[in-house]
Protein backbone atom coordinates (compact mmCIF):
# COMPACT_ATOMS: atom_id res chain seq x y z
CA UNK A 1 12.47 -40.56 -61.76
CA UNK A 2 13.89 -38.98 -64.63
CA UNK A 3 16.40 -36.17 -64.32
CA UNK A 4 14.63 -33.32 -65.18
CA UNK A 5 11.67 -34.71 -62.94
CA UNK A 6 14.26 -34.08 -60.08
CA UNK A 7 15.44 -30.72 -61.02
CA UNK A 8 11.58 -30.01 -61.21
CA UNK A 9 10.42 -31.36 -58.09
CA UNK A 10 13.32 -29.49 -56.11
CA UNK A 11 12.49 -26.15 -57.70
CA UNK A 12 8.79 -26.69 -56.47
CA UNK A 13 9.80 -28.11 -53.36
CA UNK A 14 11.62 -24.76 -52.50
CA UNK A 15 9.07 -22.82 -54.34
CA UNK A 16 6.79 -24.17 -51.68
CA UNK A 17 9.28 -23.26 -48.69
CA UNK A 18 9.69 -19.67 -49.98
CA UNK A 19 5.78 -19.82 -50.02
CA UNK A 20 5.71 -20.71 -46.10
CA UNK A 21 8.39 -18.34 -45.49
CA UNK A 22 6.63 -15.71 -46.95
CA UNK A 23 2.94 -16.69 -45.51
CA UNK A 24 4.59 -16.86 -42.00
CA UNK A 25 5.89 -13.07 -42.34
CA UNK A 26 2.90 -12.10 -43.63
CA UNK A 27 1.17 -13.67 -40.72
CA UNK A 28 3.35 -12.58 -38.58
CA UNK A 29 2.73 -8.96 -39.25
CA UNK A 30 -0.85 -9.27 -39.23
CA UNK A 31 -0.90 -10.38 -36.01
CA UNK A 32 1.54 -7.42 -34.88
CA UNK A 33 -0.75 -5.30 -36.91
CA UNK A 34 -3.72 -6.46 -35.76
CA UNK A 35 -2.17 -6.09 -31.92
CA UNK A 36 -1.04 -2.80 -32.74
CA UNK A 37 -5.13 -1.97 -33.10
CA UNK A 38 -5.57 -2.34 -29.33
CA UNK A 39 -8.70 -0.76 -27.65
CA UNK A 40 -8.24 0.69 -23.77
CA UNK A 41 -10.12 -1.21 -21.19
CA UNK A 42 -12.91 0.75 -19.14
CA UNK A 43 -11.54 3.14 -16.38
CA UNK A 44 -9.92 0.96 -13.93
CA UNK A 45 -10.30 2.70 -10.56
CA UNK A 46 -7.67 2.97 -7.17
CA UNK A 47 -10.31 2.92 -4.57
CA UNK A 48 -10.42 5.61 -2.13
CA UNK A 49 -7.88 7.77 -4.05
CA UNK A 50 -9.97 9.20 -6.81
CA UNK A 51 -7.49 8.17 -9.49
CA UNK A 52 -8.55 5.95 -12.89
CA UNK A 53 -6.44 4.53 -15.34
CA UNK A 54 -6.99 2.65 -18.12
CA UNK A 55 -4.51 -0.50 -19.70
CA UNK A 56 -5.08 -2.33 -23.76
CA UNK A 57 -7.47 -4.97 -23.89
CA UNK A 58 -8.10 -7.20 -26.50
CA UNK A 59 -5.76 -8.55 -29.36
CA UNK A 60 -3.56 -10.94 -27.41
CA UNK A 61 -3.29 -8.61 -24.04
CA UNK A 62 -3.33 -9.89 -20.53
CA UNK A 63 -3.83 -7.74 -17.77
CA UNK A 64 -1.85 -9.44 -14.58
CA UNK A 65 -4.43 -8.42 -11.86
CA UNK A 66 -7.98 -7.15 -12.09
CA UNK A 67 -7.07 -4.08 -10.14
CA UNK A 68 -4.21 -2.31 -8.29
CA UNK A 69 -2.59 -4.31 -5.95
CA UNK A 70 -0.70 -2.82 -3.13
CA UNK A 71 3.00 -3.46 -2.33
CA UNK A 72 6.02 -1.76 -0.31
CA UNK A 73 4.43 1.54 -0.37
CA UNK A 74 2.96 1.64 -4.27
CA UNK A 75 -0.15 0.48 -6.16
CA UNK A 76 0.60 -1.28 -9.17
CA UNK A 77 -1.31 -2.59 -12.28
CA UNK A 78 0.20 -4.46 -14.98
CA UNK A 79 -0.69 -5.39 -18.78
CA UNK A 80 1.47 -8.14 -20.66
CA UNK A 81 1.33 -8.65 -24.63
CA UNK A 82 3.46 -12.18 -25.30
CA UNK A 83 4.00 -12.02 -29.27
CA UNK A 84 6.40 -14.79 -28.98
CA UNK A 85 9.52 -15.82 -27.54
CA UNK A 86 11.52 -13.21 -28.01
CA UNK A 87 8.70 -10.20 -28.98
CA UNK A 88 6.21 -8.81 -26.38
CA UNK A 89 5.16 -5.70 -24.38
CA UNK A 90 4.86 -4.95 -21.12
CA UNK A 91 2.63 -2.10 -19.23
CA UNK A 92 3.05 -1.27 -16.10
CA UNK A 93 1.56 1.50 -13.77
CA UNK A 94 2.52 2.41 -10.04
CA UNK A 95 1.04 5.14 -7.70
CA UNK A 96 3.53 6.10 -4.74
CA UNK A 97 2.19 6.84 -1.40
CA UNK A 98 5.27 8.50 -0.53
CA UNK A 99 7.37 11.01 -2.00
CA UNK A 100 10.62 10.25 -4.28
CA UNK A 101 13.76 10.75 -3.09
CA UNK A 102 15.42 10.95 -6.40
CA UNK A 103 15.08 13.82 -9.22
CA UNK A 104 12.89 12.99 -12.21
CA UNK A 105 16.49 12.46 -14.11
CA UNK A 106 17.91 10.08 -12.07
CA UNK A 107 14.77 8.05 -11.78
CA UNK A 108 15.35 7.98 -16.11
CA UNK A 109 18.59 7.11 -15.97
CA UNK A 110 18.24 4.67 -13.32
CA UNK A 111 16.20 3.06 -15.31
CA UNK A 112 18.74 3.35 -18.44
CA UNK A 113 20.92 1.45 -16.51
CA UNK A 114 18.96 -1.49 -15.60
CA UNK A 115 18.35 -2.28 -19.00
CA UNK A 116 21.61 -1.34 -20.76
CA UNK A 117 20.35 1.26 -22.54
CA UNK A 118 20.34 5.30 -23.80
CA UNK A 119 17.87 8.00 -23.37
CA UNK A 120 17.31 8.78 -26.96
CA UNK A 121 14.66 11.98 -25.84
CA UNK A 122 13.12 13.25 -23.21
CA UNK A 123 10.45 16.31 -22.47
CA UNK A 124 7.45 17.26 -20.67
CA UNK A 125 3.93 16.90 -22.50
CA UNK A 126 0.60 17.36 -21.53
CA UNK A 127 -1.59 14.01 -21.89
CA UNK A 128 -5.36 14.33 -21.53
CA UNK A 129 -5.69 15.85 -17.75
CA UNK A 130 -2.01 15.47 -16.88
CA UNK A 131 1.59 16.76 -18.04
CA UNK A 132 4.04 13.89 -17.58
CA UNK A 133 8.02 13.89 -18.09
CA UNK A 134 9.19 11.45 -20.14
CA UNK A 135 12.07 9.85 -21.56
CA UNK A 136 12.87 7.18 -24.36
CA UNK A 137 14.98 4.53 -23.87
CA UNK A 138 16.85 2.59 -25.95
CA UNK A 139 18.85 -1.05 -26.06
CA UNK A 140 19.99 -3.01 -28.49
CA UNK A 141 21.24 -6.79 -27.85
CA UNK A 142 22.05 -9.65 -29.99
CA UNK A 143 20.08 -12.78 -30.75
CA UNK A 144 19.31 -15.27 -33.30
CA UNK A 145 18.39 -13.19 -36.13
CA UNK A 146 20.97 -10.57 -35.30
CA UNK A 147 19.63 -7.70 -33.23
CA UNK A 148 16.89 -7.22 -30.51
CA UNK A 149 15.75 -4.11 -29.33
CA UNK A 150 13.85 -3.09 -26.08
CA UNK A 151 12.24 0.43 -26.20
CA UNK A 152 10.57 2.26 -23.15
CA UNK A 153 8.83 4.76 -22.60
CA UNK A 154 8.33 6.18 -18.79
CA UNK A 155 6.50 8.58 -17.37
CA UNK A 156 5.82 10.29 -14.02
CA UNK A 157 3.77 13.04 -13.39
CA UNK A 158 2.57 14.70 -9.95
CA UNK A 159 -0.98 14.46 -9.11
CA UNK A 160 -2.78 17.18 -7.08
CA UNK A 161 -2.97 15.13 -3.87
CA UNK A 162 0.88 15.18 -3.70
CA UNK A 163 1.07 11.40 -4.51
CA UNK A 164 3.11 10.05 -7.82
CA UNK A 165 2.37 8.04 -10.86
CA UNK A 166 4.30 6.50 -13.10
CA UNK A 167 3.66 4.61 -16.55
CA UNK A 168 6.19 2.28 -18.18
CA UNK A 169 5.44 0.72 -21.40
CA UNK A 170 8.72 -1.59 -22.57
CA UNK A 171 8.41 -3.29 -25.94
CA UNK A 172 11.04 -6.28 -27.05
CA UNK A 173 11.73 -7.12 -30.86
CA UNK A 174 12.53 -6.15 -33.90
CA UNK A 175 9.58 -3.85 -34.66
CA UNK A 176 9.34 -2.04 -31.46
CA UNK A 177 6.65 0.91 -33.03
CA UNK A 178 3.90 -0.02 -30.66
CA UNK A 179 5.24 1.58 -27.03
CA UNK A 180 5.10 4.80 -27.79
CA UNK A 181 1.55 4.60 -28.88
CA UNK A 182 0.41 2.49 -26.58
CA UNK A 183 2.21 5.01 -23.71
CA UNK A 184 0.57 8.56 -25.32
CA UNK A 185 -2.73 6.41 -25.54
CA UNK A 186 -2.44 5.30 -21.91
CA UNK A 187 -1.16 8.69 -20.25
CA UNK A 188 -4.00 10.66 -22.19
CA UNK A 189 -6.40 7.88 -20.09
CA UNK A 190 -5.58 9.41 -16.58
CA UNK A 191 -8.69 10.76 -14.86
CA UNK A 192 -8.50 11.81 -11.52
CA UNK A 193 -11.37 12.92 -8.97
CA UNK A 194 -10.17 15.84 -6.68
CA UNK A 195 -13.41 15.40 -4.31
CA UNK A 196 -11.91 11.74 -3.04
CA UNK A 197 -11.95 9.84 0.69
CA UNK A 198 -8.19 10.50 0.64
CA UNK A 199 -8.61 14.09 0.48
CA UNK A 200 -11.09 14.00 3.48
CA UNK A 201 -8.78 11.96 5.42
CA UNK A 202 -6.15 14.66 5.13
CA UNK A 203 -8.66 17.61 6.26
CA UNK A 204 -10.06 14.69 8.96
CA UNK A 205 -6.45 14.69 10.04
CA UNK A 206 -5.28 18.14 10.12
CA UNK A 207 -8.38 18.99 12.70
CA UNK A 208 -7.78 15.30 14.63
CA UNK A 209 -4.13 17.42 14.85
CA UNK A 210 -4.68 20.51 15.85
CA UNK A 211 -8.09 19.75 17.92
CA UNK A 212 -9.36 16.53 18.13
CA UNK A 213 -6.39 14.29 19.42
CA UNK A 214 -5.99 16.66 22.31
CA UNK A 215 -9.76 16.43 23.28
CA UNK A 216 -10.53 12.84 23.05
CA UNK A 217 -7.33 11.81 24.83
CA UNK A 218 -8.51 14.47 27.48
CA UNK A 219 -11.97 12.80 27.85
CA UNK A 220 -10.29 8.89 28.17
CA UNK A 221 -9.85 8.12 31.86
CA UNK A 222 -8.85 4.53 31.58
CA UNK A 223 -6.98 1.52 30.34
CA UNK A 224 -8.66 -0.40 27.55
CA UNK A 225 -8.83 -4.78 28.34
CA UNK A 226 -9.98 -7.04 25.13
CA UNK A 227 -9.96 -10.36 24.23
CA UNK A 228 -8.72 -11.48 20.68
CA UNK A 229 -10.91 -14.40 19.85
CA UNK A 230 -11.51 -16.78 17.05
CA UNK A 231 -14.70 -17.51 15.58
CA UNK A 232 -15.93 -20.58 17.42
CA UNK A 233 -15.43 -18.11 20.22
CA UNK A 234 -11.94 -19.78 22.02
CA UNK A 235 -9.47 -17.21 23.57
CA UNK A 236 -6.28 -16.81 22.09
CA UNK A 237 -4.94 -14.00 23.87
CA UNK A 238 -5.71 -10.51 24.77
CA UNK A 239 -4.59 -7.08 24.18
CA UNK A 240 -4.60 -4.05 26.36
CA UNK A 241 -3.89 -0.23 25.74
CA UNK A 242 -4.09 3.10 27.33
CA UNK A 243 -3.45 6.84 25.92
CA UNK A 244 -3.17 10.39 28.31
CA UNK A 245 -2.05 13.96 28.07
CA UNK A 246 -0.04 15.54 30.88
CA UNK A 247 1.53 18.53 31.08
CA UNK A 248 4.89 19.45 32.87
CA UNK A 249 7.05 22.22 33.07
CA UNK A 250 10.08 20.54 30.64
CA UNK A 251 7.15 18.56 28.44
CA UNK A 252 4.16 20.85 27.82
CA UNK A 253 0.99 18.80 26.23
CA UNK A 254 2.81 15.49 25.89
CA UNK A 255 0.69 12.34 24.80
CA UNK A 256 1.87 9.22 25.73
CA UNK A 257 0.36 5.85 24.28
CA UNK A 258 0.80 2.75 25.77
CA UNK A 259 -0.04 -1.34 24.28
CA UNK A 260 0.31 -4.22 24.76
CA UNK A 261 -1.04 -8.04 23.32
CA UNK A 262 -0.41 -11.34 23.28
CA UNK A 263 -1.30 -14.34 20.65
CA UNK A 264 -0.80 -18.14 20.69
CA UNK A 265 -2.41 -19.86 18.69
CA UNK A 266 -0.92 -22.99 16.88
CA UNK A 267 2.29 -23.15 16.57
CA UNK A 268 2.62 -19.39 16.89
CA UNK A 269 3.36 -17.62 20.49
CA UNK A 270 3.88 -14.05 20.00
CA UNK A 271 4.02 -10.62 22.75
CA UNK A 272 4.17 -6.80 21.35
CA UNK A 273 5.09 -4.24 23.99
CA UNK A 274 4.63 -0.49 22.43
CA UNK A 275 5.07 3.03 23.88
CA UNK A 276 4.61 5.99 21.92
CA UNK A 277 5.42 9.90 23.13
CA UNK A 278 4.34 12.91 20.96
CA UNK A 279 2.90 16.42 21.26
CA UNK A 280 -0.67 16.07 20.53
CA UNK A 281 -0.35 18.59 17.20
CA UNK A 282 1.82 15.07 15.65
CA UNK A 283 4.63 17.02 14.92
CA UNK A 284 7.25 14.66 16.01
CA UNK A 285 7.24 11.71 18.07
CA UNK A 286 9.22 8.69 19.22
CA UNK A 287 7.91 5.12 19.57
CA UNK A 288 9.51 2.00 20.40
CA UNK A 289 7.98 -1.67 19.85
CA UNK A 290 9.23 -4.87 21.45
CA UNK A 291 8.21 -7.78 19.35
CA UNK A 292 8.85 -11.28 21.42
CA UNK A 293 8.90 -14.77 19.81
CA UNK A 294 8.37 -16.62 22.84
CA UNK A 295 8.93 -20.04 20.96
CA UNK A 296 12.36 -19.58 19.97
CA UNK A 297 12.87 -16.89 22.67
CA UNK A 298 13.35 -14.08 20.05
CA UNK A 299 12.28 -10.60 20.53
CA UNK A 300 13.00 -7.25 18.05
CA UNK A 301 12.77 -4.22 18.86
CA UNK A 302 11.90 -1.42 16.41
CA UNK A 303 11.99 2.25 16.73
CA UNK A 304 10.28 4.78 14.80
CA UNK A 305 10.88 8.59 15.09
CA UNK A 306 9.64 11.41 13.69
CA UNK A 307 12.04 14.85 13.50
CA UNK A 308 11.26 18.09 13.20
CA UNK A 309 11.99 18.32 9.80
CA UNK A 310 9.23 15.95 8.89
CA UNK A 311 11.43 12.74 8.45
CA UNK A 312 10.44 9.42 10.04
CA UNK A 313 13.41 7.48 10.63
CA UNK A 314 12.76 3.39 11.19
CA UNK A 315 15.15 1.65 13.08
CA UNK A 316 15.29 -2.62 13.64
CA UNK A 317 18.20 -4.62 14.18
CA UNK A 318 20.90 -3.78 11.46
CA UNK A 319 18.50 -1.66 9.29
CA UNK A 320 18.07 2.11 9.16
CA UNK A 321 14.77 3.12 6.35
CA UNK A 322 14.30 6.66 6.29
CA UNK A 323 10.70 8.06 4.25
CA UNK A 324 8.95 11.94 4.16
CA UNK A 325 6.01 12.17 7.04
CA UNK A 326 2.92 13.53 4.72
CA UNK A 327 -0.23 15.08 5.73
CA UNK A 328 -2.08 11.56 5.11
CA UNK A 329 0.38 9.25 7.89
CA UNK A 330 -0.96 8.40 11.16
CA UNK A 331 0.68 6.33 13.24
CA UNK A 332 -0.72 2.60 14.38
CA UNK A 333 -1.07 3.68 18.14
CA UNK A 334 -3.20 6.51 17.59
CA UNK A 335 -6.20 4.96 15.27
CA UNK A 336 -9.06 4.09 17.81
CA UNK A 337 -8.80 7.55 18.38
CA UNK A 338 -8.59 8.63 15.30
CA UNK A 339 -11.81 6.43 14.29
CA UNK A 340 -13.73 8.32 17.53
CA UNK A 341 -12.87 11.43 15.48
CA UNK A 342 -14.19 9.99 12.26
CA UNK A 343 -17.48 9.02 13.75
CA UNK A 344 -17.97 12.63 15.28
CA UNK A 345 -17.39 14.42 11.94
CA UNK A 346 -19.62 14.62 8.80
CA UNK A 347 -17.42 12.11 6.76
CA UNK A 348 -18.86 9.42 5.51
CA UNK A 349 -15.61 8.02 4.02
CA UNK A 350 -11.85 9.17 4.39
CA UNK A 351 -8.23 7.18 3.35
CA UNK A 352 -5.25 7.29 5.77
CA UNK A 353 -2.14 5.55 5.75
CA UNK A 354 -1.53 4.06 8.97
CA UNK A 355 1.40 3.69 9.94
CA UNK A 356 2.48 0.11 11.88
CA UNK A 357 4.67 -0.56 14.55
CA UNK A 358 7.00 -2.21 12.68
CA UNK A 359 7.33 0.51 10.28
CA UNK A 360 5.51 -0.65 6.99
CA UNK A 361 2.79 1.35 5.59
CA UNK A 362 -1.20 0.54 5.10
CA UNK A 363 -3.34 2.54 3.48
CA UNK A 364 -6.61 1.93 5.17
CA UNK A 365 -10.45 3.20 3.98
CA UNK A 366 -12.89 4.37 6.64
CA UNK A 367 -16.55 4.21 5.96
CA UNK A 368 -19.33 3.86 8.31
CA UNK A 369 -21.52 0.67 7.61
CA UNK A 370 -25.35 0.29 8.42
CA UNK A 371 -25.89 -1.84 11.34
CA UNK A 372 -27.70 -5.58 10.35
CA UNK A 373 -27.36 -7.44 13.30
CA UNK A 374 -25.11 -6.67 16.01
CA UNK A 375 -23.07 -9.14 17.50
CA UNK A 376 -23.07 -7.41 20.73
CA UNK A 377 -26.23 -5.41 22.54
CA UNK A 378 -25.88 -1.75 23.29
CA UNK A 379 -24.09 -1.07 19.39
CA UNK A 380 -25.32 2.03 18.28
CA UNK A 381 -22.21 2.72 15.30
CA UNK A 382 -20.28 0.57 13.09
CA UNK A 383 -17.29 1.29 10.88
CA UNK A 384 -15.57 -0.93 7.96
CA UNK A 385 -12.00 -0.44 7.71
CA UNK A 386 -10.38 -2.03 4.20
CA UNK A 387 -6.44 -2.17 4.58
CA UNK A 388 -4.49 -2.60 1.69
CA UNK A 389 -0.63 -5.15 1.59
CA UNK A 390 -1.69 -6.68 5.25
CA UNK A 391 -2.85 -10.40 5.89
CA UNK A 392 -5.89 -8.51 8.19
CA UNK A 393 -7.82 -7.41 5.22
CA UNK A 394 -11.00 -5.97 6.58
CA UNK A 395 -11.82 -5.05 10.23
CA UNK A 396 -15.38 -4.08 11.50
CA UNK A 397 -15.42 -1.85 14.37
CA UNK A 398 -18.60 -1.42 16.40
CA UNK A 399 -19.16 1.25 19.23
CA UNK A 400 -21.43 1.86 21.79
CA UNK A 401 -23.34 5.75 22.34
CA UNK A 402 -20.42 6.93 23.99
CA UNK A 403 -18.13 5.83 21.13
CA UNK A 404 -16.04 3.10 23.37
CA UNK A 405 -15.15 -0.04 21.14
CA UNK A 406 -17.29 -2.99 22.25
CA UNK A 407 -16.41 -5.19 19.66
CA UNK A 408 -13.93 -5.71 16.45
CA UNK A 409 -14.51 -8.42 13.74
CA UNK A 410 -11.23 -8.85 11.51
CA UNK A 411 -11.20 -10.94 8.14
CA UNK A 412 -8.21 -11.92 6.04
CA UNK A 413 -5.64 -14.10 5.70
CA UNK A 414 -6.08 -14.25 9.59
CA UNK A 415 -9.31 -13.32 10.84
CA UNK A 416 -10.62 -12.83 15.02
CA UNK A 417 -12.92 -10.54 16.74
CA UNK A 418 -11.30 -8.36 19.59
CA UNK A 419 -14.39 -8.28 22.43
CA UNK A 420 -14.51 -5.47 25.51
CA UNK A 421 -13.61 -7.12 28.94
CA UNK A 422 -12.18 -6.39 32.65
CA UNK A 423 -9.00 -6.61 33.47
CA UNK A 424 -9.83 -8.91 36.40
CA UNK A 425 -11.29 -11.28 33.39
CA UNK A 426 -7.60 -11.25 32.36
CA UNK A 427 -5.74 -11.56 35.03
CA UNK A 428 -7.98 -14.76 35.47
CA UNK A 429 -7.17 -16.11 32.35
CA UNK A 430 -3.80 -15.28 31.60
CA UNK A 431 -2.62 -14.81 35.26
CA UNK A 432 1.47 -14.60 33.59
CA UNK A 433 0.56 -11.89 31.77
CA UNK A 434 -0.84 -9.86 35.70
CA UNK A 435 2.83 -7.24 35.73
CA UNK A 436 2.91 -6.62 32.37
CA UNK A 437 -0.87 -6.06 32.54
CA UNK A 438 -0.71 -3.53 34.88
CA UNK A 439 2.54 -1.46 33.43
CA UNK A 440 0.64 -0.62 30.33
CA UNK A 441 -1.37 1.73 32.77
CA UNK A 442 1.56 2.82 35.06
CA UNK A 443 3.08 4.07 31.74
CA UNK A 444 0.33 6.74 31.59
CA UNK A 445 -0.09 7.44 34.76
CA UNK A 446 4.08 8.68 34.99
CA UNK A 447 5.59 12.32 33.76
CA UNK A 448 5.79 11.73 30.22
CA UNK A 449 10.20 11.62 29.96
CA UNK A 450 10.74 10.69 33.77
CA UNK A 451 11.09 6.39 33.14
CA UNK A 452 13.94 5.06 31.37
CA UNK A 453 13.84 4.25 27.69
């Protein structure tokens, strides 16, 4: 090969490269083009809550769950956009069940310090049916090609049933102009349905409150005996409860509640001893749970108060949590009667969030069900209860004409049916259990403040 054949090959060999070079740019910003042409997917819906949202679809974007998915108090829903390596975008909504403790500010610059960054702007705008404040935030880090930037943009905004949502949209690369698009796009989405189950459950509540409570623990004259069950119908423990209302001259109108239950099955042995006092309007109470690994001889105790300033205060071992009571809480140990309230009132759906005994959070959805065929005789109600964050998904409840639970079919991650029995049936079966059996009802049956904590 001659000389100038060389010099001419090399010039068209890097001819050539600058060729790739360039076609890879320019293919590289048709993609982000053609990604920054993203279409919203159809309403996506937080059952029970009357709230829709909607998250890109389309053009390279995954969404990370089909719907909300509850955790530690918040629903969240989450849309990824991978461009490559070191480019993507990331969308992420979250509805709070209970209220911030931290200004709208420090929440921004909170989140200004997680990711290194400055908040370039922030202000208040009205998106389709919602204002949100917002704030733009800025950091800038090294990499190969010199300089990567993340950009976010997060919102909050208070929706009429006191609850909170947020939107984050975070964008990494070196064309971050698709966030803040993408956020106005996705705020303007928000649709939410005032006439909801979760706005019956708080009217349901403020009469079971003021009225209800009062009169169906009035009307209960004894101690409750079931068995938990699995499905081929073996016994794997029982559980037993009781609720009254006395009234004494330092304690007017104080309910106490009273459980208890017991489980083995496996290689899993566990007791739960609960007592809850309160005034029957739920304006503070104090309840203490004893949870006992009998295995490894193990037990935690866990208290839970409410003040008269509307704080619950959760106490267990070395931990202290501390959260705002809201007009939607109810607490674990009141629920059967709350569900004997539901099925005397013209609801046909409401939304609590129960509170549980060892101070988490479920929000649960109560709808009556049509009956199909009763796995007990004398069932003349059923109700469907769908929890949200606990391994007990769903829980059928049926009732008999005088609204007494005969039988309770739970599915989830651990599913059993609670039946109706006699305590003699108990004592028979689990005749270790006979003492603690019978304190569940001497709890009741005391002045409410009289035995020792």
């Amino acid at each position: 090969m001659t000389d100038s054949e060389k010099l001419r090959r090399f010039g068209l060999d890097k001819i050539a490269l600058l060729l790739l070079l360039l076609a890879g740019f320019f293919f590289a910003e048709l993609i982000v083009s053609s990604r920054g042409n993203f279409k919203l997917s159809k309403p996506v819906s937080l059952q029970g809550c009357g709230l829709a949202v909607a998250v890109p679809t389309g053009g390279g974007f995954r969404r990370l769950s089909d719907g909300f998915e509850y955790n530690a108090n918040e629903f969240q829903l989450s849309c990824v956009l991978q461009i490559d390596n070191d480019e993507g975008v990331i969308i992420h909504w979250e509805y709070f069940i209970v209220p911030f403790e931290t200004t709208v500010d420090e929440r921004f610059q909170t989140q200004a310090s997680v990711i290194g960054g400055t908040i370039e702007e922030t202000g208040s705008e009205k998106f389709g049916q919602f204002a949100f404040d917002y704030a733009k935030i800025v950091s800038d880090s090294p990499d190969k090609s010199g300089k990567t930037t993340t950009l976010l943009f997060s919102g909050i905004t208070q929706l009429p049933d006191g609850r909170t949502l947020t939107l984050e949209v975070a964008q990494k690369g070196q064309n971050v102009d698709l966030a803040e698009k993408i956020f106005r796009s996705l705020a303007a989405s928000v649709n939410f349905t005032p006439d909801n189950p979760l706005a019956d459950g708080r009217k349901l509540l403020d009469n079971f409150r003021q009225k209800d409570l009062a009169d169906i623990v009035q009307k209960k004259g004894r101690q409750n005996y079931y068995y938990i069950k699995n499905y081929t119908g073996q016994a794997l423990g029982f559980t037993t409860d009781a609720i009254s209302l006395k009234t004494d001259r330092r304690d007017a109108n104080s309910l106490t509640a009273a459980s208890l239950y017991f489980l083995h099955s496996g290689i899993t042995s566990l007791a739960e001893q609960s007592l809850l006092r309160c005034d029957p309007n739920l304006q503070n109470f104090k309840w203490i749970s004893q949870q006992s690994n009998l295995l490894i001889n193990r037990d935690l105790i866990t208290s839970i108060e409410l003040d008269r300033e509307g704080t619950v205060t959760v106490k267990q071992e070395n931990t202290v949590q501390k959260f705002a009571f809201t007009s939607t809480m109810l607490p674990e140990m009141l629920f059967d009667a709350f569900i004997e309230s539901f099925l005397q009132s013209s609801f046909d759906s409401v939304m609590v969030d129960t509170i549980l005994s060892d101070g988490r959070i479920t929000p649960a959805l109560i709808t009556r069900t049509e009956l199909q065929k009763p796995a007990e005789p004398n069932v003349a109600s059923a109700v469907k209860i769908a929890f949200s964050g606990i391994d007990a998904s769903q829980q059928i409840i049926y009732f008999d004409s005088n609204g007494e639970i005969l039988l309770s079919e739970v599915r989830g991650k651990i599913s059993y049916k609670l039946e109706r029995t006699e305590k003699d049936r108990l004592a028979a079966d689990f005749p270790g259990w006979l003492e603690k059996l019978e304190q569940i009802g001497q709890y009741i049956l005391k002045n409410p403040g009289t035995e020792k904590e």
